[in-house]
N, C-alpha and C. Protein backbone atom coordinates (compact mmCIF):
# COMPACT_ATOMS: atom_id res chain seq x y z
N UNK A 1 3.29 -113.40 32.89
CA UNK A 1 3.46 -113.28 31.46
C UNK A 1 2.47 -112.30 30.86
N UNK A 2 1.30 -112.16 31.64
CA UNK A 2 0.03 -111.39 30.51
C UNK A 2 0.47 -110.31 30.95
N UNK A 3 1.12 -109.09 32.46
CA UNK A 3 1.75 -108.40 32.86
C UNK A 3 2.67 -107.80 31.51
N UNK A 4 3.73 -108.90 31.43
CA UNK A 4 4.73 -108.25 29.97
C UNK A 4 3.93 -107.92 28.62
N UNK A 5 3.27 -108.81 28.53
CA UNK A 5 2.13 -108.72 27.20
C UNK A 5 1.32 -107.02 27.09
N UNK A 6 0.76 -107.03 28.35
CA UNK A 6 0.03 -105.71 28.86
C UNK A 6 0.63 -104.19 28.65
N UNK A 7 1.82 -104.80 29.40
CA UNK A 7 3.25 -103.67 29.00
C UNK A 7 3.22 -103.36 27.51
N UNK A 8 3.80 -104.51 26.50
CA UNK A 8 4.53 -104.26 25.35
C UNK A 8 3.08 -103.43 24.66
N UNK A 9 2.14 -104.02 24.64
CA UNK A 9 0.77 -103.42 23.98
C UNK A 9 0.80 -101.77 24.52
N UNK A 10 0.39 -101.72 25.48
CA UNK A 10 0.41 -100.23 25.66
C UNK A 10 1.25 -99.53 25.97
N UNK A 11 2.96 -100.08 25.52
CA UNK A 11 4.29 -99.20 25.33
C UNK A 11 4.40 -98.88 26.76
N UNK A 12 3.98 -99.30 27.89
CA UNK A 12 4.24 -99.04 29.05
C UNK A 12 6.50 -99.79 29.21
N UNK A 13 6.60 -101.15 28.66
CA UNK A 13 7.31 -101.05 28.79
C UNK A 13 8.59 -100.10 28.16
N UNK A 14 8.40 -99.31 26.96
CA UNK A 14 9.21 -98.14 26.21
C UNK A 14 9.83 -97.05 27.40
N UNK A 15 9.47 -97.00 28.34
CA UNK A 15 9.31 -95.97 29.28
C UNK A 15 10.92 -96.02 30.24
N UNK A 16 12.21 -95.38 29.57
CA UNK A 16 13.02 -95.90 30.28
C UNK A 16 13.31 -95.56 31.73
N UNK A 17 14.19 -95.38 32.27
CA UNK A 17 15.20 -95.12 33.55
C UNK A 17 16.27 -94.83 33.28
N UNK A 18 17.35 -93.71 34.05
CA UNK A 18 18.57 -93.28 33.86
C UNK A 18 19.01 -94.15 35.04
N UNK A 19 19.98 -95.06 34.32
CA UNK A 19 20.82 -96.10 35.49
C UNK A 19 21.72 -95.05 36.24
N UNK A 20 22.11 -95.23 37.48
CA UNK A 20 23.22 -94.67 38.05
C UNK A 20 24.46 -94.91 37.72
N UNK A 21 26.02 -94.31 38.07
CA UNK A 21 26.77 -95.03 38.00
C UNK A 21 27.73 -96.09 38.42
N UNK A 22 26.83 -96.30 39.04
CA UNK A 22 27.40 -97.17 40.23
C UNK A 22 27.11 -98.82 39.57
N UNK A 23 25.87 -98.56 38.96
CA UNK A 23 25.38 -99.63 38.27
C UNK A 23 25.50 -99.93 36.50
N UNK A 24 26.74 -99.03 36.00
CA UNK A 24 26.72 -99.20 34.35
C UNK A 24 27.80 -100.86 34.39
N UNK A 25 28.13 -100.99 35.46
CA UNK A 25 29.51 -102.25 35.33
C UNK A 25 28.12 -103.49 35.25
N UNK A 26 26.82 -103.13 35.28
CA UNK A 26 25.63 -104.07 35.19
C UNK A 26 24.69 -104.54 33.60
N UNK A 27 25.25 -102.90 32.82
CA UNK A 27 24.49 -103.12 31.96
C UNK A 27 25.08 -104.10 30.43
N UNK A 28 24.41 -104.18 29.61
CA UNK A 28 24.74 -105.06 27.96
C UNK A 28 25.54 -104.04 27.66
N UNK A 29 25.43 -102.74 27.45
CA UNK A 29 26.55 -101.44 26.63
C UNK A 29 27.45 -102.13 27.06
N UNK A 30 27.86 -102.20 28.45
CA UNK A 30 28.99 -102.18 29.04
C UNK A 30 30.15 -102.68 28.67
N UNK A 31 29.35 -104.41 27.85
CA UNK A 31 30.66 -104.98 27.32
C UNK A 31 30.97 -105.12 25.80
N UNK A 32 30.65 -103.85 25.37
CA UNK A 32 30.84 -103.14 23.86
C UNK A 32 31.99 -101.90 23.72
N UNK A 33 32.16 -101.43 24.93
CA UNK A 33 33.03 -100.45 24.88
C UNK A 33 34.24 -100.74 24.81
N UNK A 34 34.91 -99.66 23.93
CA UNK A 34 36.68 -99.80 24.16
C UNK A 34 37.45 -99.32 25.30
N UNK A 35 36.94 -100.47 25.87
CA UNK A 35 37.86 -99.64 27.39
C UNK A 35 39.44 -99.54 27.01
N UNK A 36 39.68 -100.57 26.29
CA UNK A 36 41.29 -99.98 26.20
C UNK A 36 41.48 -98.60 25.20
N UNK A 37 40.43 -98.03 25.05
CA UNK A 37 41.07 -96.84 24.58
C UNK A 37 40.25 -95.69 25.36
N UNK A 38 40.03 -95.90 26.94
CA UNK A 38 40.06 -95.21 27.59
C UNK A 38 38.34 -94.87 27.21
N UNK A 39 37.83 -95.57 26.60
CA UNK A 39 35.72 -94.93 26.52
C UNK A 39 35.53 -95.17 27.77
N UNK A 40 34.72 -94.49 28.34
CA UNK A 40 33.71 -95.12 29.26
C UNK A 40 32.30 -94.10 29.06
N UNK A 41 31.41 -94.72 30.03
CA UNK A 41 30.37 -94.29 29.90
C UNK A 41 30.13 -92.77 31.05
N UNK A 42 29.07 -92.47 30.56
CA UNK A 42 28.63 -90.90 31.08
C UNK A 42 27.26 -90.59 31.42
N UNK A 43 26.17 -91.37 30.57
CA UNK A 43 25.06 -91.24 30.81
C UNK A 43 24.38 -92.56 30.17
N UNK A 44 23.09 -93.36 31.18
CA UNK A 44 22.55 -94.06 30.05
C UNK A 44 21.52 -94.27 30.81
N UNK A 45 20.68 -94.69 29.42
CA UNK A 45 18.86 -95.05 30.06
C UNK A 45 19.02 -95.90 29.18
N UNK A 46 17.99 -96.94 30.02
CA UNK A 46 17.64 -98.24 30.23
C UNK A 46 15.98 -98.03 30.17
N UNK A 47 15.56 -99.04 29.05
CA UNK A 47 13.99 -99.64 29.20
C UNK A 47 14.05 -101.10 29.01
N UNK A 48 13.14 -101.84 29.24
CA UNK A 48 12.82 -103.01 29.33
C UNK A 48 13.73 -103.71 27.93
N UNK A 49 13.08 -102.97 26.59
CA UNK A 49 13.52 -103.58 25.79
C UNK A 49 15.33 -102.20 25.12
N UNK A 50 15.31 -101.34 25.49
CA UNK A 50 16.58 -100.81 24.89
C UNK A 50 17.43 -100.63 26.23
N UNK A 51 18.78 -100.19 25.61
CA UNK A 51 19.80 -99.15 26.50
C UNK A 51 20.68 -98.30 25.63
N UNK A 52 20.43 -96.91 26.21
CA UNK A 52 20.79 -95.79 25.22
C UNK A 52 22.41 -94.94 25.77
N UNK A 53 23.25 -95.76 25.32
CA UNK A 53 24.75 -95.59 26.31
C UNK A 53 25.05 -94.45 25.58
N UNK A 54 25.19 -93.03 26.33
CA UNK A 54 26.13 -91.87 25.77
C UNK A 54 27.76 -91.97 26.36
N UNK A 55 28.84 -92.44 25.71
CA UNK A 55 29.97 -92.45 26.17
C UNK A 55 30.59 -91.49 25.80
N UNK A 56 32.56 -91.10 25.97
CA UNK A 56 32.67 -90.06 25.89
C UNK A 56 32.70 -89.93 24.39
N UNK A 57 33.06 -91.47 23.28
CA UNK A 57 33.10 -91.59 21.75
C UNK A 57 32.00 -91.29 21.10
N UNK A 58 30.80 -92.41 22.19
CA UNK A 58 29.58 -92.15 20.55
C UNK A 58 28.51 -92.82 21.38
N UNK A 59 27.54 -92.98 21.07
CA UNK A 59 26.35 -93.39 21.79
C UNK A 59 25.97 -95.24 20.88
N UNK A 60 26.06 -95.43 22.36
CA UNK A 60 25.80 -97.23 21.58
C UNK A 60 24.29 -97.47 22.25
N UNK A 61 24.16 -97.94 21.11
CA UNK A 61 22.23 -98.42 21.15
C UNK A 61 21.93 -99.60 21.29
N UNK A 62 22.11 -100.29 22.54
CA UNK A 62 21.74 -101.66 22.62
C UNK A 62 19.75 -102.01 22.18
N UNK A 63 19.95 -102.33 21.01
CA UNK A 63 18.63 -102.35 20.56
C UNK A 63 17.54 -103.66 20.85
N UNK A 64 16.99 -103.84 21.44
CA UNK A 64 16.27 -105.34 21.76
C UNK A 64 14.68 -105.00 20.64
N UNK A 65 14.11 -106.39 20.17
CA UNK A 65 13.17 -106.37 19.13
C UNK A 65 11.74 -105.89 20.29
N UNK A 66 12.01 -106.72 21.28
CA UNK A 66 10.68 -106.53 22.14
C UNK A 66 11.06 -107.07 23.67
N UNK A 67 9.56 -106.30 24.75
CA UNK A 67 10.03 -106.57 25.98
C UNK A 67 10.40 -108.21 26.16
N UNK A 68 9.62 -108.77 25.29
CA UNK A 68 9.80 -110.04 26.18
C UNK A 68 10.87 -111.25 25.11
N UNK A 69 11.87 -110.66 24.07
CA UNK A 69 12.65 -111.13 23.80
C UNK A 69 13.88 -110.89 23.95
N UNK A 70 14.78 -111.88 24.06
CA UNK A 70 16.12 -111.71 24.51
C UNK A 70 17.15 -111.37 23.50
N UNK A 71 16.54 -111.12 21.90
CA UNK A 71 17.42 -110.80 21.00
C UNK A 71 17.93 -109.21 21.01
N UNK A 72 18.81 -108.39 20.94
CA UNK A 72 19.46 -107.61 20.72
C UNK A 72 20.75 -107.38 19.63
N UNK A 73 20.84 -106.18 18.85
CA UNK A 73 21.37 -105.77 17.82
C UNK A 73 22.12 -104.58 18.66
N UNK A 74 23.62 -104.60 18.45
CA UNK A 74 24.34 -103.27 18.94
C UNK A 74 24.52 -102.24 17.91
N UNK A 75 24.40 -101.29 17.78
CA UNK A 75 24.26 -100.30 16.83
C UNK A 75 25.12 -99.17 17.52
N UNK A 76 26.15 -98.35 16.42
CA UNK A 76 27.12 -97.51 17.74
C UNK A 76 27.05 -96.43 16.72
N UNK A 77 27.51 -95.00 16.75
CA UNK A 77 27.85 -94.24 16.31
C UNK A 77 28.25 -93.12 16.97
N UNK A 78 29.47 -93.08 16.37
CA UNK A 78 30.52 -92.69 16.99
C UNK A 78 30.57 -90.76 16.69
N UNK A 79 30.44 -90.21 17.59
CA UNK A 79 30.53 -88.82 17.45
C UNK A 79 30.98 -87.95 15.85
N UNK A 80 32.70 -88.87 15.81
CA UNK A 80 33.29 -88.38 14.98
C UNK A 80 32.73 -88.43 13.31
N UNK A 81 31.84 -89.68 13.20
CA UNK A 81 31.08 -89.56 12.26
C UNK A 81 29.79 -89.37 11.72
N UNK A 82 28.98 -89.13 13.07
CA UNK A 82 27.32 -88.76 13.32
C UNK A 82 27.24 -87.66 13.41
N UNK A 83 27.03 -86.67 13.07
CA UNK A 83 26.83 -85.43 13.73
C UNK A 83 25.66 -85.58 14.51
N UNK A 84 25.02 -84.62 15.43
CA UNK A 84 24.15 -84.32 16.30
C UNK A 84 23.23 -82.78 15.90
N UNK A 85 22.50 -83.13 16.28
CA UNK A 85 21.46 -82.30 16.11
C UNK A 85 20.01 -82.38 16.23
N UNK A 86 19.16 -80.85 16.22
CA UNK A 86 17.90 -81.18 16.44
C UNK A 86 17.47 -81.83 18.23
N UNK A 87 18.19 -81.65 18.76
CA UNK A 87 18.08 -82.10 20.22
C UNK A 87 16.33 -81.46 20.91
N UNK A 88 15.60 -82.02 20.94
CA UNK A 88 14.91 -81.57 22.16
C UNK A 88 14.07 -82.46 23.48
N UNK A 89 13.52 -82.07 24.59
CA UNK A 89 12.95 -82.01 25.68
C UNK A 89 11.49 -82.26 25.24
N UNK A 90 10.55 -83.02 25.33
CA UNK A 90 8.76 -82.62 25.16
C UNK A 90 8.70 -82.95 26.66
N UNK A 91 7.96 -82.27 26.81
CA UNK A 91 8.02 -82.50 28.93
C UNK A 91 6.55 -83.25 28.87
N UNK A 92 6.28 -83.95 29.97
CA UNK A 92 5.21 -84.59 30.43
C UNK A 92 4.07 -83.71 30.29
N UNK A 93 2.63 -84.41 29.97
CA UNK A 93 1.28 -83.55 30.53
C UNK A 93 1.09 -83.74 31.80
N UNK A 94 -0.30 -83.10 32.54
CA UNK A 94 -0.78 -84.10 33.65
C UNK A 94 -0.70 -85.13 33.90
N UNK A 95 -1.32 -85.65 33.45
CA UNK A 95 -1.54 -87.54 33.03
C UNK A 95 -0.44 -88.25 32.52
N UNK A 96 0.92 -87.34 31.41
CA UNK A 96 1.77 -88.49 30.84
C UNK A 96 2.72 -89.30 32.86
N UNK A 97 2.87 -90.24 31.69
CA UNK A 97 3.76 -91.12 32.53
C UNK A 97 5.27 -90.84 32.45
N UNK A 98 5.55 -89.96 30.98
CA UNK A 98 6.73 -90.12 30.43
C UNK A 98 7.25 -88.62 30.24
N UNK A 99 8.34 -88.41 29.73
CA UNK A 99 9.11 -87.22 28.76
C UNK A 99 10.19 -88.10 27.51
N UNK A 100 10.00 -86.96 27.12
CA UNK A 100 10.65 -87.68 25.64
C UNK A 100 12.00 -86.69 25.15
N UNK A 101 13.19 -87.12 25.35
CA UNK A 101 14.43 -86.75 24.64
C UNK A 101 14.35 -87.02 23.37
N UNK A 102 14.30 -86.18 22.42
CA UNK A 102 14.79 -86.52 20.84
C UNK A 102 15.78 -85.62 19.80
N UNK A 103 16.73 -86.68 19.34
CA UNK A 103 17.29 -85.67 18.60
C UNK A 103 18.01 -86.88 17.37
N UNK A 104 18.46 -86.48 16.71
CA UNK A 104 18.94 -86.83 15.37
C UNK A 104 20.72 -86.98 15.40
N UNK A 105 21.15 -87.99 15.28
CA UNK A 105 22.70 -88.21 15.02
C UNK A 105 22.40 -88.97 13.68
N UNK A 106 23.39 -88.04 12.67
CA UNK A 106 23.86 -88.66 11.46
C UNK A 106 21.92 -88.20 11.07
N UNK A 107 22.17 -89.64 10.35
CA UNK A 107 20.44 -89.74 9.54
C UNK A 107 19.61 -90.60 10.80
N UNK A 108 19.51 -90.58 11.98
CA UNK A 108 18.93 -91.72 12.62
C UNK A 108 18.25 -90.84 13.34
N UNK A 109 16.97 -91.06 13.60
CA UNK A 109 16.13 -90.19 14.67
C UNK A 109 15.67 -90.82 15.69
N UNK A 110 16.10 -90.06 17.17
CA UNK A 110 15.97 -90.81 18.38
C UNK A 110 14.86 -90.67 18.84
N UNK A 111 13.66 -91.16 19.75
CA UNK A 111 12.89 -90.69 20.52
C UNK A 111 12.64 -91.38 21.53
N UNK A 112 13.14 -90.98 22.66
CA UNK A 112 13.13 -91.92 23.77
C UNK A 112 12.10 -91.50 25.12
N UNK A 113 11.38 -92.72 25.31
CA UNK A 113 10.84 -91.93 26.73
C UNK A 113 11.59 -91.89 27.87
N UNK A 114 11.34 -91.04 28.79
CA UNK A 114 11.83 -91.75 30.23
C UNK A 114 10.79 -91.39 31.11
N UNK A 115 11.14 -92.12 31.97
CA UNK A 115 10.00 -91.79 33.09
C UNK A 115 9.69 -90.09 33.82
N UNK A 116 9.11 -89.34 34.24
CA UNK A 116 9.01 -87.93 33.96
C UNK A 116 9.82 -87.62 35.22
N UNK A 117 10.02 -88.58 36.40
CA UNK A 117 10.88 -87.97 37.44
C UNK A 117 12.00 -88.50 37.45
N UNK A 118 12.65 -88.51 36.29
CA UNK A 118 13.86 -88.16 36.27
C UNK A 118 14.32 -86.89 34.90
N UNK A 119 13.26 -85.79 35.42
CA UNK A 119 13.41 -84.93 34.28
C UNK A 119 15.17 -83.66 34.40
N UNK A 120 15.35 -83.71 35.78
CA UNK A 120 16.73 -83.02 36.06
C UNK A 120 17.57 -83.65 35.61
N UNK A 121 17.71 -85.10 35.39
CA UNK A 121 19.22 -85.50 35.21
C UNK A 121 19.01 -85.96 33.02
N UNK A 122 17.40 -85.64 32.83
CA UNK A 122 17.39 -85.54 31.48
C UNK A 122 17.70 -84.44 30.96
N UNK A 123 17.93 -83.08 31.58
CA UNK A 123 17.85 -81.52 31.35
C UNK A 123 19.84 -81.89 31.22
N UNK A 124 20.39 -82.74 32.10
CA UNK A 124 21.97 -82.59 31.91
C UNK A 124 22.60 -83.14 30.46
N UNK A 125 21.65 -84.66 30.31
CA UNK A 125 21.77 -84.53 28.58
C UNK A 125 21.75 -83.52 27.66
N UNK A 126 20.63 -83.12 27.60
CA UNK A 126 20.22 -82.34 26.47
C UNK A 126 21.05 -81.18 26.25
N UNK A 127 21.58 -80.71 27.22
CA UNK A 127 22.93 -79.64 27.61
C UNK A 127 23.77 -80.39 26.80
N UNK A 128 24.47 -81.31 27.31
CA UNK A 128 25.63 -81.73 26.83
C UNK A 128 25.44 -82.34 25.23
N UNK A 129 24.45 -82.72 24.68
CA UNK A 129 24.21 -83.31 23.06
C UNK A 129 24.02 -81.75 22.45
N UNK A 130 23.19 -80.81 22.52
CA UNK A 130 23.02 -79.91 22.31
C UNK A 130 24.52 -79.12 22.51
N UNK A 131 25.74 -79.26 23.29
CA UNK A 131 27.38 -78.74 22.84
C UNK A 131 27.66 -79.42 21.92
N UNK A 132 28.00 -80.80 22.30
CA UNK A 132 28.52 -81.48 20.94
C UNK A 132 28.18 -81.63 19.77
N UNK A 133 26.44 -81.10 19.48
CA UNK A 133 26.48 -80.77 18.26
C UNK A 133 27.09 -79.30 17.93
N UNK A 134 26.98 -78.52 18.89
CA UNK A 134 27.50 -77.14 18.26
C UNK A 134 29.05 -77.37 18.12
N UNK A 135 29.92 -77.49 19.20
CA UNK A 135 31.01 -78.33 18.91
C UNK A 135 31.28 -79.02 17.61
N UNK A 136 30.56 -80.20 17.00
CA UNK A 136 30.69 -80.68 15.74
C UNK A 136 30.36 -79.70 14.42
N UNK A 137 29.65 -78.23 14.44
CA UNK A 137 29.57 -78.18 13.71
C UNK A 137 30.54 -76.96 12.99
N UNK A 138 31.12 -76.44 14.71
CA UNK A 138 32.55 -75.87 14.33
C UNK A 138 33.43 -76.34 13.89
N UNK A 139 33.85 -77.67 13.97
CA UNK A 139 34.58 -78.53 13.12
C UNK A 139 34.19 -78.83 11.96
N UNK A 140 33.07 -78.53 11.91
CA UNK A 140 33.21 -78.64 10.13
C UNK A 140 33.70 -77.45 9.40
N UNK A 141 33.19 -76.49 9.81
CA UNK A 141 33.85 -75.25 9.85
C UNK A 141 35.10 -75.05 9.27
N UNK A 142 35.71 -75.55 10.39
CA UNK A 142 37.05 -75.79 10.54
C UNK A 142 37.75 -76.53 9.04
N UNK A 143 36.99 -77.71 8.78
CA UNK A 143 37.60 -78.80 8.27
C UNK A 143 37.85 -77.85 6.59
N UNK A 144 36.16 -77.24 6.44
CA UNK A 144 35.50 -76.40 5.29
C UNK A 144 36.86 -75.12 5.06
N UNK A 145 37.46 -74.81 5.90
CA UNK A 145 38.35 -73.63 5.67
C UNK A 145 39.63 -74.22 5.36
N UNK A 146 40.05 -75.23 6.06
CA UNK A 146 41.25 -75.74 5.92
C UNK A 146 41.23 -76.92 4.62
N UNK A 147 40.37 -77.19 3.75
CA UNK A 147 40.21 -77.39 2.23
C UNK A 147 40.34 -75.91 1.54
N UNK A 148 39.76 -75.24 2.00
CA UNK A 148 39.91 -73.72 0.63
C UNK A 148 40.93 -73.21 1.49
N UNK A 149 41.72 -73.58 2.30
CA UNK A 149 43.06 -72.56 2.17
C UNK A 149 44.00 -73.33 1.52
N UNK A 150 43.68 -75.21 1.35
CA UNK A 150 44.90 -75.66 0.66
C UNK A 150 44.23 -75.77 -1.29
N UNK A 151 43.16 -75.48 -1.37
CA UNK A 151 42.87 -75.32 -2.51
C UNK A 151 43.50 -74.02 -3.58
N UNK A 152 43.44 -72.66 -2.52
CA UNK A 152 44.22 -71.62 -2.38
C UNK A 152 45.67 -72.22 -3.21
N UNK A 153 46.40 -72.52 -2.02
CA UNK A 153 47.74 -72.61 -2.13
C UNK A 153 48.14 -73.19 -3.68
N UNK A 154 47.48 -74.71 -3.67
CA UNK A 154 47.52 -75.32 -5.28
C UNK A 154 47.17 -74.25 -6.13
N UNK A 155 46.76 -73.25 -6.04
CA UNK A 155 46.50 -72.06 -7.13
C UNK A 155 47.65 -71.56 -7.29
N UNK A 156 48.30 -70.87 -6.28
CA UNK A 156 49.48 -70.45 -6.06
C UNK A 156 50.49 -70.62 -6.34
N UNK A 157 51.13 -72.39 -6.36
CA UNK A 157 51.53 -73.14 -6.72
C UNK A 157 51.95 -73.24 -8.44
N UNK A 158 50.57 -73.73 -8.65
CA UNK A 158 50.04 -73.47 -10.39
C UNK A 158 50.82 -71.86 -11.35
N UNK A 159 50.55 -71.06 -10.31
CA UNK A 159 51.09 -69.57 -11.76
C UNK A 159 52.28 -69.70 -11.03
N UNK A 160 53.14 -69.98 -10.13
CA UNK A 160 54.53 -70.25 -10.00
C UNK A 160 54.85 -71.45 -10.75
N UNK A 161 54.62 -71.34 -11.95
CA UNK A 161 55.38 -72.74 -12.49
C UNK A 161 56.67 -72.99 -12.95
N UNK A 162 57.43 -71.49 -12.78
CA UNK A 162 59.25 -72.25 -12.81
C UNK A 162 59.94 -73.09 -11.47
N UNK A 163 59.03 -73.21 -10.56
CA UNK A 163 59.79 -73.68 -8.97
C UNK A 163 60.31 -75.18 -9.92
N UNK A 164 61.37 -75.46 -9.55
CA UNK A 164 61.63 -77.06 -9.31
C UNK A 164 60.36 -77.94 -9.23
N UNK A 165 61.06 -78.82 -9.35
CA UNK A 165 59.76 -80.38 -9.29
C UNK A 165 59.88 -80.68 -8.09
N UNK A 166 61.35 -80.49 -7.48
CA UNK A 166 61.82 -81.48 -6.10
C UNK A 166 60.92 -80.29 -5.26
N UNK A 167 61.14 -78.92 -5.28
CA UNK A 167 60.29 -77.87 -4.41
C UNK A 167 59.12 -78.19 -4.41
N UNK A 168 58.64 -78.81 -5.60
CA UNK A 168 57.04 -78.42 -5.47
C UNK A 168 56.79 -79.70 -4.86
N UNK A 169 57.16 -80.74 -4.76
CA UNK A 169 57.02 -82.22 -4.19
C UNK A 169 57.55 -81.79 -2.65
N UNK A 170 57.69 -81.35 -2.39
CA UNK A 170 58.64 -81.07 -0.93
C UNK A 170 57.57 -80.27 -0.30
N UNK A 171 56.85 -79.02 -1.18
CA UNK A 171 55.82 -78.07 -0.65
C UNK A 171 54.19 -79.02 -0.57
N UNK A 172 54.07 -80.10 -1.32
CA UNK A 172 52.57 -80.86 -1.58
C UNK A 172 52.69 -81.81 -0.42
N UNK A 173 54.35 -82.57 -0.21
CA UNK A 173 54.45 -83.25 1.19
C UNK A 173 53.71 -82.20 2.30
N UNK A 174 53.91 -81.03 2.83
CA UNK A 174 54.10 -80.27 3.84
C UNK A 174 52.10 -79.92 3.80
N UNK A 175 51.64 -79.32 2.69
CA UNK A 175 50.68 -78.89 2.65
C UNK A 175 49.90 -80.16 3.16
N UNK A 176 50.03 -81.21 2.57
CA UNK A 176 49.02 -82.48 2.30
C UNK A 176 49.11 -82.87 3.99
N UNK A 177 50.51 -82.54 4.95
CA UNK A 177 50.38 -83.42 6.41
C UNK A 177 49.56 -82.15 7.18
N UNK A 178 49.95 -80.90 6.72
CA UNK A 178 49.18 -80.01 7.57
C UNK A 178 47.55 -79.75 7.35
N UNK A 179 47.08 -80.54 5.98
CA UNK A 179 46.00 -80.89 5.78
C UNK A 179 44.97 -81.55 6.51
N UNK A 180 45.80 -83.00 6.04
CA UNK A 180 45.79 -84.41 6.87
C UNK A 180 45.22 -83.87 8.83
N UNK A 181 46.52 -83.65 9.34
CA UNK A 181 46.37 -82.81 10.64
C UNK A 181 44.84 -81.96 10.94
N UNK A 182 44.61 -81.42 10.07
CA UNK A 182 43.89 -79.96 10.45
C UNK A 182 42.50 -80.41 9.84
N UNK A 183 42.15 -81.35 8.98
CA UNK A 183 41.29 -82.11 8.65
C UNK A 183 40.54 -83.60 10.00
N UNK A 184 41.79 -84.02 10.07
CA UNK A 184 41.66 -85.52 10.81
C UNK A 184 41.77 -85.23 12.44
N UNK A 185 42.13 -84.45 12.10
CA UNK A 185 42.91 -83.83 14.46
C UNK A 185 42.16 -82.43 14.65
N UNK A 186 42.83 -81.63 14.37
CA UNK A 186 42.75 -80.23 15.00
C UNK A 186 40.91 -79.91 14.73
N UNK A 187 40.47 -80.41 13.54
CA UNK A 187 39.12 -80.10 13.33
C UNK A 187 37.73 -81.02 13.26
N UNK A 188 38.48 -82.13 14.11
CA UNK A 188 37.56 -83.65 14.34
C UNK A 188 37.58 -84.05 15.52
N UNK A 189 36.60 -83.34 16.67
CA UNK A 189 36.50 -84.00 17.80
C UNK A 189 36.18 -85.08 17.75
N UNK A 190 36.93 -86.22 18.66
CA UNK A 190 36.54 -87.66 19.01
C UNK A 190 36.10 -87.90 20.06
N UNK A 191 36.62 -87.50 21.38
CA UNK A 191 36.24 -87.01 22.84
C UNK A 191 36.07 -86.60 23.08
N UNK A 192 34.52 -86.52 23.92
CA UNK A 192 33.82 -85.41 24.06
C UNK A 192 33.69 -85.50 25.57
N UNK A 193 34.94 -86.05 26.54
CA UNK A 193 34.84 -85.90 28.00
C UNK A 193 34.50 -85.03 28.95
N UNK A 194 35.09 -83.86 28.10
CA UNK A 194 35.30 -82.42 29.04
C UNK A 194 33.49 -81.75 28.94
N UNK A 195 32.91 -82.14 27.72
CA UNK A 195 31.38 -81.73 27.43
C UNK A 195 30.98 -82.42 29.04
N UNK A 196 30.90 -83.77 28.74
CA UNK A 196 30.34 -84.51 30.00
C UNK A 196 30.14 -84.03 30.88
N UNK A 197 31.68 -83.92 31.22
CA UNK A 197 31.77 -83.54 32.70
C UNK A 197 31.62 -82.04 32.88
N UNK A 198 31.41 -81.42 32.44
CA UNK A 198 30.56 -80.19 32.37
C UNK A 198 29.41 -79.93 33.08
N UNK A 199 28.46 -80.96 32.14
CA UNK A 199 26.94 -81.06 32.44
C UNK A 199 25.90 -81.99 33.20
N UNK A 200 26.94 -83.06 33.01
CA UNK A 200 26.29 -84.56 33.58
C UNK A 200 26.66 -84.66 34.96
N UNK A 201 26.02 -84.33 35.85
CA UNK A 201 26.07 -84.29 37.41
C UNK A 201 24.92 -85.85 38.12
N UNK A 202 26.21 -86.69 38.36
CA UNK A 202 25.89 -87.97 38.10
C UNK A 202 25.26 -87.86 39.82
């Protein structure tokens, strides 16, 4: 017991591990995911008291208060509504024990240690969070153009004001689904599999 005590005091236990995958069917994430809609996991580190699940949706934060309690809070955020950013690497000194991944989804700021020899398979993260934020922020892009081209059109619309009522209700149906579409689909990644498997060389 004074061992765990020793730990939590000098943050020795903070210090995670990248589980394999052979072993995620072991961890707490595990039974948070939507497997029926095809999530699974891709990368995760494990410390005494957290587990930091990157799936292909969103990163779930199995949060525990301390090493030596058994309470945990699941906390998820999901790609499509976190953005990413700010990603970096602080590499070990001589002496550290650790390296530290940090980066920012949404308003939440991460800083995680891991142990320093597993700094190659931390270099495959930071690749792959560092796309999906660039990734996410072409979609906004995206989302940002496809509002001012239908803002456009309602202009357009407006100084044509002899069209019919039934035309112009027939043209606001058409605009509003190719909106909808090009807003919600074409310019909102949700799966970010193909990033993964890119970079994450399990």
């Amino acid at each position: 017991m004074f061992k765990k005590f020793a730990a939590e005091a000098l943050g020795l236990s903070d210090i995670g591990i990248i589980v394999s995958p052979k072993d995620y069917d072991k961890v707490d994430a595990d039974d948070y995911l939507f497997h029926e809609d095809q999530e699974r996991i891709f990368f995760l580190i494990k410390s005494k008291k957290d587990e930091y699940c990157f799936t292909n949706y969103a990163l779930i934060h199995v949060d525990g208060e301390s090493a030596i309690s058994s309470k945990r809070v699941i906390k998820r955020y999901d790609y499509a509504q976190y953005p990413i950013a700010h990603v970096t690497i602080e590499t070990a000194g001589t002496i550290d024990l650790d390296i530290e991944l940090k980066f920012r989804i949404g308003e939440h700021v991460f800083s995680i240690d891991v142990r320093k020899d597993h700094i190659e398979q931390l270099k495959d993260i930071y690749k792959a969070l560092h796309t999906i934020g660039k990734l996410q922020r072409l979609d906004e892009q995206g989302r940002a153009h496809a509002m001012s081209a239908a803002s456009v059109l309602g202009s357009m619309l407006k100084i044509n004001g002899a069209v019919e009522p039934a035309t112009v209700a027939s043209h606001y149906r058409t605009v509003l689904e190719e909106l909808n579409d090009a807003v919600l689909q074409r310019h909102l990644r949700k799966d970010f599999s193909a990033v993964f498997e890119k970079y994450i060389h399990a």
